[in-house]
N, C-alpha and C. Protein backbone atom coordinates (compact mmCIF):
# COMPACT_ATOMS: atom_id res chain seq x y z
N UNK A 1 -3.99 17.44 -10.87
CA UNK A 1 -4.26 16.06 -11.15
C UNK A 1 -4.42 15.83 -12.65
N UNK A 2 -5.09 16.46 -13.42
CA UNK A 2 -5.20 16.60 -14.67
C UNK A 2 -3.87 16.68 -15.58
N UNK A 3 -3.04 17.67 -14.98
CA UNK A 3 -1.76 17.96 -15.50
C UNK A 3 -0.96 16.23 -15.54
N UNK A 4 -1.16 15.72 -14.11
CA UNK A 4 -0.52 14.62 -14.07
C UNK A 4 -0.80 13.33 -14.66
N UNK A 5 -1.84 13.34 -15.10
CA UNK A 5 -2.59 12.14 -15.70
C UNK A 5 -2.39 13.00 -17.38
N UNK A 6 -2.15 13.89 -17.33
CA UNK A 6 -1.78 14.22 -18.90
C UNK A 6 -0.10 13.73 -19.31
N UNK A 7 0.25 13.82 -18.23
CA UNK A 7 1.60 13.59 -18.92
C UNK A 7 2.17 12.31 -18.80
N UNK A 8 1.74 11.38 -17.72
CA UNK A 8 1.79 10.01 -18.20
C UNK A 8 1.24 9.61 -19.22
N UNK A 9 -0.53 10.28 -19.82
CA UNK A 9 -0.62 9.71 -21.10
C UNK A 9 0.12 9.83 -22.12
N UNK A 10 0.74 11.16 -22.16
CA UNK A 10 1.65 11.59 -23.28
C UNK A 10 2.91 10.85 -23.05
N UNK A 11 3.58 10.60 -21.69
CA UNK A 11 4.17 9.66 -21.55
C UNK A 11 3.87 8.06 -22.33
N UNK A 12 3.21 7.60 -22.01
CA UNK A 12 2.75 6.40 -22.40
C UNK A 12 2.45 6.15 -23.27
N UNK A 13 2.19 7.43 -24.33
CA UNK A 13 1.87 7.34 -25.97
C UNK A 13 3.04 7.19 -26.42
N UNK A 14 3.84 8.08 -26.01
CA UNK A 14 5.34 8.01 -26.82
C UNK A 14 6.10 7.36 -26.18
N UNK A 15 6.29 6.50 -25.14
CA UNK A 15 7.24 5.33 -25.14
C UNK A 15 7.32 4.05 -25.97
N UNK A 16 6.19 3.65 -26.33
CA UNK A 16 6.39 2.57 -27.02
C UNK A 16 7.22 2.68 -28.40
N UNK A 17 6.87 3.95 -28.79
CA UNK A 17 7.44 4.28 -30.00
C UNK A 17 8.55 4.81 -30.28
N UNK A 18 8.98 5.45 -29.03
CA UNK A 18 10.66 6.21 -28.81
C UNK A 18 11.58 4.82 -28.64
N UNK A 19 10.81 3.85 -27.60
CA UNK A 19 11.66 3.11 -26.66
C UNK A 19 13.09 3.90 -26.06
N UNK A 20 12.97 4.87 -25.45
CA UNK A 20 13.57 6.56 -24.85
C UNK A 20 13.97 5.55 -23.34
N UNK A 21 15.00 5.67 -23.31
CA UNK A 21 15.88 5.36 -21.88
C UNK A 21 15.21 6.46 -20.98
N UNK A 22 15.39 7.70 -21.69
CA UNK A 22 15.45 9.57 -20.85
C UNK A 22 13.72 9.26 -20.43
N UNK A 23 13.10 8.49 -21.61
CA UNK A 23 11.85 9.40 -21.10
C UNK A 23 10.93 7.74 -20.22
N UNK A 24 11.67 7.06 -20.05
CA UNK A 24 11.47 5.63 -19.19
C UNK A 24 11.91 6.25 -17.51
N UNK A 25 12.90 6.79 -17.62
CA UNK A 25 13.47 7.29 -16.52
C UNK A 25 12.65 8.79 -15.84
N UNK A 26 12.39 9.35 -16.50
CA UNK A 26 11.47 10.38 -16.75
C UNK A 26 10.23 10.49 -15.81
N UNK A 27 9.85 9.51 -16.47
CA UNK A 27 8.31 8.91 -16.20
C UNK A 27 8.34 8.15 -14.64
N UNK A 28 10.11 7.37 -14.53
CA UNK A 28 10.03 6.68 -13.02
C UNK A 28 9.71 7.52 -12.35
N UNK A 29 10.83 8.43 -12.53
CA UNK A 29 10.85 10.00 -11.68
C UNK A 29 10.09 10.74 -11.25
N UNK A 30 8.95 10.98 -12.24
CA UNK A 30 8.06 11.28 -11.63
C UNK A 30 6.79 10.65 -11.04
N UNK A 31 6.59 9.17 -11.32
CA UNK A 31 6.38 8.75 -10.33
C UNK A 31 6.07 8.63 -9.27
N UNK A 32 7.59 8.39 -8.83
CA UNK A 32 8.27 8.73 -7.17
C UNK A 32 8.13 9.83 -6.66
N UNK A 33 7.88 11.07 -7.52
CA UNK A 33 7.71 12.48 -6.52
C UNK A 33 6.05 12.05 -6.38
N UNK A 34 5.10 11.47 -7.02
CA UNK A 34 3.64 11.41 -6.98
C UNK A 34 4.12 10.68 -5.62
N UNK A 35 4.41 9.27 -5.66
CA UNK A 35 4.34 8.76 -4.45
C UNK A 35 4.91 9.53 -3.31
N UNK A 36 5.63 10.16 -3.38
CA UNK A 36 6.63 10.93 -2.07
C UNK A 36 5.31 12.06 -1.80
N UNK A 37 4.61 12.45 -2.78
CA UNK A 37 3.82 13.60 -2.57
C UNK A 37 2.53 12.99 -1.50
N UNK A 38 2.15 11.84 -2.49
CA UNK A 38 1.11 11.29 -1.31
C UNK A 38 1.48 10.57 0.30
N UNK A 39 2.78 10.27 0.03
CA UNK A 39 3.36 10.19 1.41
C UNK A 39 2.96 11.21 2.39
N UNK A 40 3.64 12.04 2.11
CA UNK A 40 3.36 13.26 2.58
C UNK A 40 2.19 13.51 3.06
N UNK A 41 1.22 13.58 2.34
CA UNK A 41 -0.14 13.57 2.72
C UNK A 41 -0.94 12.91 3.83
N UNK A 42 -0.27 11.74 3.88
CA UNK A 42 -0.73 10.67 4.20
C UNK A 42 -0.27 10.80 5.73
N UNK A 43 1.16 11.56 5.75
CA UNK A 43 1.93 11.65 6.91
C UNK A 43 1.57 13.07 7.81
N UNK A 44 0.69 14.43 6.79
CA UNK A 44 0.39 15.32 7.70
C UNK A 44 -1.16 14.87 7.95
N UNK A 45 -1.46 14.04 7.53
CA UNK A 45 -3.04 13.75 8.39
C UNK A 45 -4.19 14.41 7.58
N UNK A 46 -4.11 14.71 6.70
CA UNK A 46 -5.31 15.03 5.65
C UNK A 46 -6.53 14.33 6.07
N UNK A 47 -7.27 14.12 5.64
CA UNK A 47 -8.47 13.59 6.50
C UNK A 47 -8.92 12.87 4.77
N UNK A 48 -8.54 12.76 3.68
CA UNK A 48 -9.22 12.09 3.15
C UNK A 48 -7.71 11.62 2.50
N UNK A 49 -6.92 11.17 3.28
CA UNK A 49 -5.15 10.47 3.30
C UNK A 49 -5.07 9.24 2.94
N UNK A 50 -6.06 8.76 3.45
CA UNK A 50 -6.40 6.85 3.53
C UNK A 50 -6.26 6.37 2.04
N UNK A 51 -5.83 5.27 2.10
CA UNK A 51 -5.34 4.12 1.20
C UNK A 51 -6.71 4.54 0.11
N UNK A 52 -6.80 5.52 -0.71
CA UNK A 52 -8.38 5.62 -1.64
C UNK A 52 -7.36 4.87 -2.63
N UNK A 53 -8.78 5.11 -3.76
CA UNK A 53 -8.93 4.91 -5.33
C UNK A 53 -7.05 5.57 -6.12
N UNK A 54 -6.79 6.82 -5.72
CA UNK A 54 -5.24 6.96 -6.43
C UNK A 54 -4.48 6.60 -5.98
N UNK A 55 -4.59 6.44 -4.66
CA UNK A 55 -3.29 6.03 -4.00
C UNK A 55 -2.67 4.61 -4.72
N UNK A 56 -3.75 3.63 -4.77
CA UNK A 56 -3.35 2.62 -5.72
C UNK A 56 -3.18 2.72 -6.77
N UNK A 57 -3.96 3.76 -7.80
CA UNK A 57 -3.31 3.69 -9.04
C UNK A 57 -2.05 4.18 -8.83
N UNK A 58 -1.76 5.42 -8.03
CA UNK A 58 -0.47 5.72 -8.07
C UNK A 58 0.63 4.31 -7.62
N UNK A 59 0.71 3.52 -6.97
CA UNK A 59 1.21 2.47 -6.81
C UNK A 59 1.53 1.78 -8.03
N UNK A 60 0.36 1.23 -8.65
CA UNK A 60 0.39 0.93 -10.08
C UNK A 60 1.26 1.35 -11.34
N UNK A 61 0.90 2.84 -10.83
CA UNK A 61 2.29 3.51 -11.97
C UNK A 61 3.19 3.47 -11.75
N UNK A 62 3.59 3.51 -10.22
CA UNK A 62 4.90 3.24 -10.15
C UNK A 62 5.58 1.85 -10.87
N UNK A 63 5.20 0.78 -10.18
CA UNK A 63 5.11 -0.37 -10.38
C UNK A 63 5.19 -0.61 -12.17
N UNK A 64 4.51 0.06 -13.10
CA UNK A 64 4.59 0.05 -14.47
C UNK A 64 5.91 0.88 -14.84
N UNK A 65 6.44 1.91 -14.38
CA UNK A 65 7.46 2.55 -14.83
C UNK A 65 8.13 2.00 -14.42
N UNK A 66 8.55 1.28 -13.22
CA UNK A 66 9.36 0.20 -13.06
C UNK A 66 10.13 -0.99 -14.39
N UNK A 67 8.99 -1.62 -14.63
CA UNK A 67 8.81 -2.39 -15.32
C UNK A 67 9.73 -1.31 -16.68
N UNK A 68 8.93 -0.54 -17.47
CA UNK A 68 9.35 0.65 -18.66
C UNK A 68 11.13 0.82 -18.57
N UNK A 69 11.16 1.14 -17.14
CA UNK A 69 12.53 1.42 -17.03
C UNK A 69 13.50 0.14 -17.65
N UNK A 70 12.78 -0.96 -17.00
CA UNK A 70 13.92 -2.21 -17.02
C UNK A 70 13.41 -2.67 -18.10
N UNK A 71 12.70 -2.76 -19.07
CA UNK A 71 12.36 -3.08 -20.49
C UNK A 71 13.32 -1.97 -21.35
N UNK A 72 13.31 -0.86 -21.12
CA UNK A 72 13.92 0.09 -22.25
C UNK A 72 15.23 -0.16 -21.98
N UNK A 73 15.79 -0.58 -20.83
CA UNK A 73 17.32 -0.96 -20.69
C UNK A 73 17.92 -2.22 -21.16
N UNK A 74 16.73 -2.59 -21.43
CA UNK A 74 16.89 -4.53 -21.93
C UNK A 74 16.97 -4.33 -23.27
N UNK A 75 16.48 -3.71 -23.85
CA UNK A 75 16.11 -3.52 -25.13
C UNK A 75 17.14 -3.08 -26.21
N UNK A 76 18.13 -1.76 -24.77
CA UNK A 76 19.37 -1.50 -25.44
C UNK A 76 20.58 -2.09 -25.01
N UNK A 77 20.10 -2.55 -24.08
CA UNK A 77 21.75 -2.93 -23.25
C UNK A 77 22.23 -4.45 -23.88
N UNK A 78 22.89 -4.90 -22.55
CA UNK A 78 23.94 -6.13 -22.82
C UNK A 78 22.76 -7.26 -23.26
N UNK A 79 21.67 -6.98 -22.73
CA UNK A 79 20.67 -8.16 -22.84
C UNK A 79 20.35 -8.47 -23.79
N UNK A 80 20.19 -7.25 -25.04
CA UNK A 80 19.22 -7.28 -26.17
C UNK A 80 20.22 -8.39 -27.42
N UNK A 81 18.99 -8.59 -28.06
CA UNK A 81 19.69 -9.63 -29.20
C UNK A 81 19.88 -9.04 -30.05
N UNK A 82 20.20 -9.18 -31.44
CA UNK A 82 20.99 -8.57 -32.35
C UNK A 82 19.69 -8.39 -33.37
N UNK A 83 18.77 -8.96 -33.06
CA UNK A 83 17.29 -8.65 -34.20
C UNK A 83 16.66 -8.03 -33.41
N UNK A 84 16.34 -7.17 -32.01
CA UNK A 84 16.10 -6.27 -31.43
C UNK A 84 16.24 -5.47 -31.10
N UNK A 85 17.73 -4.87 -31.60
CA UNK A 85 18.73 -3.48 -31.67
C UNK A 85 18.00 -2.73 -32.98
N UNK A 86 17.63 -1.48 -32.66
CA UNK A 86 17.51 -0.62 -33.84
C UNK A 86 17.92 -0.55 -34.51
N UNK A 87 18.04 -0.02 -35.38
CA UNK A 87 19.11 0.48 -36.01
C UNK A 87 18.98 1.82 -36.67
N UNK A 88 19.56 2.69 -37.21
CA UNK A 88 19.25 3.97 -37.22
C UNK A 88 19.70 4.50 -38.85
């Protein structure tokens, strides 16, 4: 758990500043294995499985990398304006 809440922070430190397609996608990705993991859980009957305290944050993150994903694609793609393109 520690591991995982470390690397969204480190995630989340360095996206704003990469604006990283790889590491927007990254971050969905893993995610979705958190959620698939608590699925799981939820589905062999654990006894403390129930809708708690992470299950929603994990929801939450998903729901935010969501968002990360389709912002960092806006940012570079067809959408973005010409004073919001980097430049390098």
């Amino acid at each position: 758990m520690f591991l995982e809440m470390a690397i969204y922070g480190v995630g989340g430190l360095l996206l704003p500043r990469s604006n990283s397609r790889s590491l927007a996608v990254g971050l969905f990705l893993f995610s979705v294995l958190n959620i698939i993991k608590a699925i799981e859980s939820i589905s062999n009957g654990h006894t403390n499985a129930g809708l708690s305290f992470t299950k929603i944050i994990q929801i939450l993150v998903l729901w935010g990398s969501i968002r990360a994903v389709e912002a960092t694609f806006k940012l570079r793609g067809r959408f973005a304006d010409a004073n919001t393109q980097r430049t390098k």
